[in-house]
Protein backbone atom coordinates (compact mmCIF):
# COMPACT_ATOMS: atom_id res chain seq x y z
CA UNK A 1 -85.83 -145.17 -5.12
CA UNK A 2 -89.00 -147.64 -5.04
CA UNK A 3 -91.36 -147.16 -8.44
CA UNK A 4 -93.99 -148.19 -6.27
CA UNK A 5 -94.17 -148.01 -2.46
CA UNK A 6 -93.06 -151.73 -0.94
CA UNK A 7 -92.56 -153.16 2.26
CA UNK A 8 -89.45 -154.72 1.81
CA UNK A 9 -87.52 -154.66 -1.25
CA UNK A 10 -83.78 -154.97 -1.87
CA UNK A 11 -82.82 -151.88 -3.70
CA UNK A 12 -80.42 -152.49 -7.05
CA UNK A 13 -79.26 -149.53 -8.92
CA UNK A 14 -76.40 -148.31 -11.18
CA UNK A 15 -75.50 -144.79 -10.79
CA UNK A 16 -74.12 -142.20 -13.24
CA UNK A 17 -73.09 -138.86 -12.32
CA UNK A 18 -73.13 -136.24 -14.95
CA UNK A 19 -72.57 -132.35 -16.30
CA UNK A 20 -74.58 -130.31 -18.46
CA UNK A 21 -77.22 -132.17 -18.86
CA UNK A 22 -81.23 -132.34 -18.84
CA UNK A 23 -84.00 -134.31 -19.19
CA UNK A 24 -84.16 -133.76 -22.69
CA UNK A 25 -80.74 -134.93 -23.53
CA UNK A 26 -81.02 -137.88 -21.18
CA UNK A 27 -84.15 -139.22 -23.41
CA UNK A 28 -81.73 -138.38 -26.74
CA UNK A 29 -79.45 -140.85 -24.75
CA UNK A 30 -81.73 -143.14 -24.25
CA UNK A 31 -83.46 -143.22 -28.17
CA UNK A 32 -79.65 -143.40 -29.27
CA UNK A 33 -79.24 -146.75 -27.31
CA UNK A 34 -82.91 -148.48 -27.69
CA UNK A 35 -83.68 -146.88 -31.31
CA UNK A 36 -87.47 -145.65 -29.78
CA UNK A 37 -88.60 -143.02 -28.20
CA UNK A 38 -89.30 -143.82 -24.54
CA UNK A 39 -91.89 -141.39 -22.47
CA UNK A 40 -90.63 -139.70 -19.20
CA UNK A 41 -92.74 -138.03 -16.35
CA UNK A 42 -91.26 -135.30 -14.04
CA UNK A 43 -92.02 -134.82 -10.62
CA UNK A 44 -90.46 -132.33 -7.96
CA UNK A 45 -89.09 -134.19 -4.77
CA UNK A 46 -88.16 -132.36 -1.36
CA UNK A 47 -86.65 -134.57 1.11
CA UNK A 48 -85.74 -134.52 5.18
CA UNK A 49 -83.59 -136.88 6.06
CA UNK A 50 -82.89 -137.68 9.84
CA UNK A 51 -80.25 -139.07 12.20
CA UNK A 52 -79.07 -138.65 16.10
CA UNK A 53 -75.38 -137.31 16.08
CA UNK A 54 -74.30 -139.15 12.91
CA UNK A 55 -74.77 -142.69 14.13
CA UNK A 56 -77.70 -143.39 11.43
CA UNK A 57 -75.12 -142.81 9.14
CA UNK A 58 -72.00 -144.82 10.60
CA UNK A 59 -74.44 -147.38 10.73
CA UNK A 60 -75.44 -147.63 7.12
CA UNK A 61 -78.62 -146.88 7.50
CA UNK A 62 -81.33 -143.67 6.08
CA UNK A 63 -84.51 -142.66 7.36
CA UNK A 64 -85.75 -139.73 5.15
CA UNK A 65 -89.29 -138.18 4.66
CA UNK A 66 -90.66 -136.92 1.14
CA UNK A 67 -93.29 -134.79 -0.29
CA UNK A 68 -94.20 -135.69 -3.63
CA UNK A 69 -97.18 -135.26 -5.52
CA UNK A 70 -99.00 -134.08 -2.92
CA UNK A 71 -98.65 -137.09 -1.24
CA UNK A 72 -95.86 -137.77 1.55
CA UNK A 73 -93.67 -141.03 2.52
CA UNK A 74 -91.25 -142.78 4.92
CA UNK A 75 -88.13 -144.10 3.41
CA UNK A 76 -85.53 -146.36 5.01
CA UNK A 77 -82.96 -147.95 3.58
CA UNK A 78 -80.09 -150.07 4.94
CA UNK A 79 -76.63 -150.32 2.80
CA UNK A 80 -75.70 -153.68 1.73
CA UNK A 81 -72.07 -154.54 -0.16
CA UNK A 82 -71.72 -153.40 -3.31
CA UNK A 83 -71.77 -155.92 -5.99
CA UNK A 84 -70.33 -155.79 -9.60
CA UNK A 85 -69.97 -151.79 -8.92
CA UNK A 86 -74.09 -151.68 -8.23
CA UNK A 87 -75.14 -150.25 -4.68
CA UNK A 88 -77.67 -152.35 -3.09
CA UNK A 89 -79.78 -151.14 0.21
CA UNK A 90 -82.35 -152.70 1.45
CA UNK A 91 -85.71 -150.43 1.49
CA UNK A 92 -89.19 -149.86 3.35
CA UNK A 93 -91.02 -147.33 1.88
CA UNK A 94 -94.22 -146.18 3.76
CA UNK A 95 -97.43 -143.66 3.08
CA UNK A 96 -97.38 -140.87 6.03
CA UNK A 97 -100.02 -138.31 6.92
CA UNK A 98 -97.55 -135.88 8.23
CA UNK A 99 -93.95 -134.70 7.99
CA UNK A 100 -93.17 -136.04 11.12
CA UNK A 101 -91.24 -139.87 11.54
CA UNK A 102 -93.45 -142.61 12.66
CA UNK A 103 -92.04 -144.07 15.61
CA UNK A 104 -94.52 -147.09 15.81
CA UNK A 105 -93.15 -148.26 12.07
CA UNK A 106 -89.83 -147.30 12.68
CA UNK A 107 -89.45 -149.99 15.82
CA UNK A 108 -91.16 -152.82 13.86
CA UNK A 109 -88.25 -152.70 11.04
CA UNK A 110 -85.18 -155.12 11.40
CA UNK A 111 -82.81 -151.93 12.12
CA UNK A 112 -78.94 -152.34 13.35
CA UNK A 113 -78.81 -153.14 17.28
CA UNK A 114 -77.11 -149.94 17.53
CA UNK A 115 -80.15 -147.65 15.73
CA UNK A 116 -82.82 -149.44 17.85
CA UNK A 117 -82.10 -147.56 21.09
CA UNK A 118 -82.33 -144.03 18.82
CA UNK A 119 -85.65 -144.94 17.79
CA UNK A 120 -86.74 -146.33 20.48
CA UNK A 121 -86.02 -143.20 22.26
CA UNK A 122 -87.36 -140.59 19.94
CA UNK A 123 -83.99 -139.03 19.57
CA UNK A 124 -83.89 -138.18 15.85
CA UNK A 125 -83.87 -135.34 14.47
CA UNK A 126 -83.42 -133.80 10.64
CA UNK A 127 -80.38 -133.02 9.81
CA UNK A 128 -80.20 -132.25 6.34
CA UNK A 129 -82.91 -131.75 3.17
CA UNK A 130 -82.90 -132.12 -0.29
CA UNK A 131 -84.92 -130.83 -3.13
CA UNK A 132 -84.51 -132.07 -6.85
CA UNK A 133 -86.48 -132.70 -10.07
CA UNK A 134 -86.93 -136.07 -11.04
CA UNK A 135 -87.48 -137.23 -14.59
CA UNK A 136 -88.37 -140.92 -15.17
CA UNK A 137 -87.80 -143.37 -17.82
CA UNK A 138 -89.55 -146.85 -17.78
CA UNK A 139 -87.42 -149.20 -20.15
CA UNK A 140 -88.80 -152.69 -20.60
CA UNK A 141 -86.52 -154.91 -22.98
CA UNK A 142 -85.09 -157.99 -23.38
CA UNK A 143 -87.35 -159.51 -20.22
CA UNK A 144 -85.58 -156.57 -17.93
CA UNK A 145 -87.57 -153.83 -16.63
CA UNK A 146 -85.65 -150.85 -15.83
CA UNK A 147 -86.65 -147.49 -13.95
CA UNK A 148 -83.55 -144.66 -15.85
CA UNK A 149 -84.22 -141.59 -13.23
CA UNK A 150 -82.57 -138.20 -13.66
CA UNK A 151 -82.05 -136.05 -10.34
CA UNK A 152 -81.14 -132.35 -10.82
CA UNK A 153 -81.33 -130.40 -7.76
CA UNK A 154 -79.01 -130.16 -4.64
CA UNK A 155 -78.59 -131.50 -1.02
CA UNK A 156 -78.62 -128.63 2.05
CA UNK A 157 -76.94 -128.70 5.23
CA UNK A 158 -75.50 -126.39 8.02
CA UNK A 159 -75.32 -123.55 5.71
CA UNK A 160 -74.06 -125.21 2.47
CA UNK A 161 -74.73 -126.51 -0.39
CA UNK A 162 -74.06 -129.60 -3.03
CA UNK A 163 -75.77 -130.40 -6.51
CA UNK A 164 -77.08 -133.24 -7.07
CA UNK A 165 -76.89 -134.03 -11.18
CA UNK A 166 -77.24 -137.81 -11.59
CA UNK A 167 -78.74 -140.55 -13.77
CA UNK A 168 -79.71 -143.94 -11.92
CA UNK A 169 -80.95 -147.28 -13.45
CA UNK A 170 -82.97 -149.46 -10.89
CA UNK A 171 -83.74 -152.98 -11.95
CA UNK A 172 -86.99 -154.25 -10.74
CA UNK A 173 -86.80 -157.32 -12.65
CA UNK A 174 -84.53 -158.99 -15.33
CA UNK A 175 -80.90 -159.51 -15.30
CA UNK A 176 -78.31 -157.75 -13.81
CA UNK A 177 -76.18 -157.79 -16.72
CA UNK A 178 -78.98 -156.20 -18.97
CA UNK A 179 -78.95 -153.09 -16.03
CA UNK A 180 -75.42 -152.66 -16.96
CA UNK A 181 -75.50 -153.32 -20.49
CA UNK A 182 -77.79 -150.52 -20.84
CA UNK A 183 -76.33 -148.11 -17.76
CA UNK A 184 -73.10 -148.45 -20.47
CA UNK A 185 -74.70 -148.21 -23.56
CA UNK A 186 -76.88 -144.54 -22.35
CA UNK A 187 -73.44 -143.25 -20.42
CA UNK A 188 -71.48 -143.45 -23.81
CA UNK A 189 -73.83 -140.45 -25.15
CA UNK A 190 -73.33 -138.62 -21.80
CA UNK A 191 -70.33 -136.74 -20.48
CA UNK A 192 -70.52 -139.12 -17.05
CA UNK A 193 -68.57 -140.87 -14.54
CA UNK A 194 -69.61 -144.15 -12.50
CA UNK A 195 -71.38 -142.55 -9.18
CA UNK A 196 -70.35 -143.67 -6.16
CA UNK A 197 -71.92 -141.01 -3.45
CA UNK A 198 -75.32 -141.12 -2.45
CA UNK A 199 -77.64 -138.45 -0.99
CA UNK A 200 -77.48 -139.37 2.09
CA UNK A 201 -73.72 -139.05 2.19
CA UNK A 202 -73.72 -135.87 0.27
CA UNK A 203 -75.77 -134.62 3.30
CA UNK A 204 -73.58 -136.13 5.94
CA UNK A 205 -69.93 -134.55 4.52
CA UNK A 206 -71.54 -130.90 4.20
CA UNK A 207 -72.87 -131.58 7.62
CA UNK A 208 -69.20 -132.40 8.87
CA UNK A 209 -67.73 -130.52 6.30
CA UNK A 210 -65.75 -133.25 5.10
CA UNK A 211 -63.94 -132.90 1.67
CA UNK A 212 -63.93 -136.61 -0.15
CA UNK A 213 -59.98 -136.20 -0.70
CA UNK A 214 -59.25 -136.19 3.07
CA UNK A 215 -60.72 -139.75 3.44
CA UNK A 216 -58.05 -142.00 4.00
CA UNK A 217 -55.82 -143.07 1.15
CA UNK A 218 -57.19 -146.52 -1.08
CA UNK A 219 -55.80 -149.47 -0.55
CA UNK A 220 -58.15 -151.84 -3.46
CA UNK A 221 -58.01 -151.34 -6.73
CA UNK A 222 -62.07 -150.65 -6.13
CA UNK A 223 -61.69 -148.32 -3.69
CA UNK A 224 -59.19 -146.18 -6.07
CA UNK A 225 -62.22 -146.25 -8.45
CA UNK A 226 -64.40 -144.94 -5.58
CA UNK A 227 -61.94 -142.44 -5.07
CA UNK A 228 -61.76 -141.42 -8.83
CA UNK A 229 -65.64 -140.79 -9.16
CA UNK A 230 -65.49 -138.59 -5.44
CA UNK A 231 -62.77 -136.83 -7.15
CA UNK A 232 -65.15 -136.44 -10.16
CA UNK A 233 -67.84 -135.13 -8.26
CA UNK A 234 -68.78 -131.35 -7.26
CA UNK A 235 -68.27 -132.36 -3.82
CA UNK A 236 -64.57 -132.19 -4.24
CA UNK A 237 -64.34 -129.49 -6.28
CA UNK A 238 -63.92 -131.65 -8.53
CA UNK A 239 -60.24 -132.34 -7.83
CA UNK A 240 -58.18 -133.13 -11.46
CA UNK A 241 -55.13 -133.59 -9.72
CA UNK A 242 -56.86 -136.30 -7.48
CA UNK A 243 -58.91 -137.72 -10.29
CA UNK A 244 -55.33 -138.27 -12.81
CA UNK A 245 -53.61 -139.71 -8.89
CA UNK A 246 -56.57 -142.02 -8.95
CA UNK A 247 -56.85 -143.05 -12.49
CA UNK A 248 -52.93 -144.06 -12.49
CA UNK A 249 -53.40 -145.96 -9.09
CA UNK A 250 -56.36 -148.28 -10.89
CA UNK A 251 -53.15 -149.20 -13.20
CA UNK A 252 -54.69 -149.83 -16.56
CA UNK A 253 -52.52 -148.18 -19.13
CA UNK A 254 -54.42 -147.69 -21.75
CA UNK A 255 -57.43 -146.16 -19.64
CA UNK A 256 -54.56 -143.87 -18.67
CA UNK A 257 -53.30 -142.78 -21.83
CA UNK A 258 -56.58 -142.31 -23.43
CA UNK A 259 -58.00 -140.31 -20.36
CA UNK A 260 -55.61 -138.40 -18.59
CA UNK A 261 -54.96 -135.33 -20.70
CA UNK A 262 -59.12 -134.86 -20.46
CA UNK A 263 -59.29 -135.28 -17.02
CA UNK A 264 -56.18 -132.77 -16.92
CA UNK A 265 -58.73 -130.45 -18.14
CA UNK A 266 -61.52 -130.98 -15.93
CA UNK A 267 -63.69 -132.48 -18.60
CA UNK A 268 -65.05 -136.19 -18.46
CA UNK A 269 -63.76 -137.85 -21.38
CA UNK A 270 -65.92 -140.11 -23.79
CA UNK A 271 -66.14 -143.65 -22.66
CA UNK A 272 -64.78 -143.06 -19.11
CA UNK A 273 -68.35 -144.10 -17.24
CA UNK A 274 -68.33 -147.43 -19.13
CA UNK A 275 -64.59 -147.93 -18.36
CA UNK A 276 -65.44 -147.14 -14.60
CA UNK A 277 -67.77 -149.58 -14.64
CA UNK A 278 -66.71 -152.30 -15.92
CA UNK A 279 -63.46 -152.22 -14.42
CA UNK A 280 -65.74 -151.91 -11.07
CA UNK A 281 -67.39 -155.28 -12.05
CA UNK A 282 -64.46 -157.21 -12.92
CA UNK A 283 -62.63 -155.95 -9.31
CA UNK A 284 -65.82 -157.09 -7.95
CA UNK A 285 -66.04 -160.47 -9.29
CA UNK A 286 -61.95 -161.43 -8.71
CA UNK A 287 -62.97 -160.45 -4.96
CA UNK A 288 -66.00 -163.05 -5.13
């Protein structure tokens, strides 16, 4: 998600995903962290996003169309490594005329060798849509300027069906540690988890019908964290069971204590999110 259409931009974002909630208790949130009240804007999004036999995908890399405002747009974006439990892409967002893909931009990006024949041969086609409300937040503070967006909607494909309830923070300038300070602060007043699954992969497991708890078993203490927010999400069910499996494999005892017997229930316990991430950003920073 670009604030304003770019180029090139590296896309930095912390992700929440949430129950029962709505705009308006996001900005109660939001005045409970910052102490002011901080104006939002809605818009309604519909996306297409396209691929060629799931190789888009395998490769990292998303190539959606939007219609918003009246107006529409190319998006691609490229995954890059995680780092300190944010997801990073790197973006191109363009202005289009139609719904239709422009070729012509599409082969003068610096796509993966293996996505340049694809485009090259017109050979994608749209595989999955979404539609969702959007409700922005634009928090400037401490020399960090921060786009909060909440998503409520769901992601289509093949005949089913996911929603999509989740709060992201995008830094556009600042420091890092200020987008996670504050992605912390706003998820202690939310019943949240750390979000690790984007759109595009929601779209890509209801296309292959792929359950999150089939995927091979962690073997990283992040990966078990991964694991714990897919088991979190609606995608899985959510899956308890999974969730407590994960939660013990992350081996912090106290987390464990203090969070199991909620989790047991299916709720999402107080504090959890922050817990998530931050345990997320120290696994990350023993790896570097």
């Amino acid at each position: 998600m670009n604030w304003a259409p770019t180029p090139d931009t590296i896309e930095l974002e912390l992700k929440l995903g949430l129950r029962d909630c709505d705009p308006s208790r996001a900005s109660d949130a939001l005045y409970s962290v910052l102490g002011r009240v901080i104006p939002r804007q809605t818009a309604l999004l519909q996306n297409v996003y396209f691929d060629h036999k799931g190789l888009l995908h395998r490769a990292g890399v998303a190539i959606r169309t939007r219609f918003v405002n009246e107006s529409r747009e190319m998006t691609v974006k490229i995954r890059e490594p995680d780092e300190r439990g944010l997801s990073q892409r790197r973006e191109w967002n363009f202005p289009i005329d139609t719904p239709s893909l422009d070729y012509v931009l599409l082969e003068s990006l610096d796509l993966p060798a293996s996505v340049v024949p694809v485009i090259q041969d017109r050979l994608l086609d749209a595989v999955f849509q979404n539609a969702f409300e959007r409700t922005d937040w634009h928090v400037t503070q401490n020399n960090c300027d921060v786009i909060m967006s909440l998503d409520l909607g769901s992601v289509r494909a093949s005949g089913l069906e996911s929603q999509v309830s989740e709060l992201e923070f995008e830094l556009f300038s600042g420091d890092i540690e200020q987008l996670i300070s504050l992605g912390c602060e706003v998820s202690e007043h939310l019943p949240a988890f750390m979000g690790v699954i984007s759109k595009a992969e929601r779209g890509d497991r209801l296309i292959r019908n792929a359950d999150p708890m089939d995927d091979p078993i962690p073997f990283t203490k992040e990966l078990w964290l991964h694991r714990l927010s897919r088991a979190l999400d609606p995608l899985s069910g959510p899956a308890p069971e999974e969730a407590i499996r994960a939660l013990q494999a992350v081996g912090d005892q106290e987390a464990i204590a203090r969070y199991s017997n909620g989790l047991k229930r299916g709720e999402l316990p107080e504090g959890l999110a922050r817990w998530m991430i931050m345990q997320s950003v120290e696994s990350m920073n023993a790896a570097n």
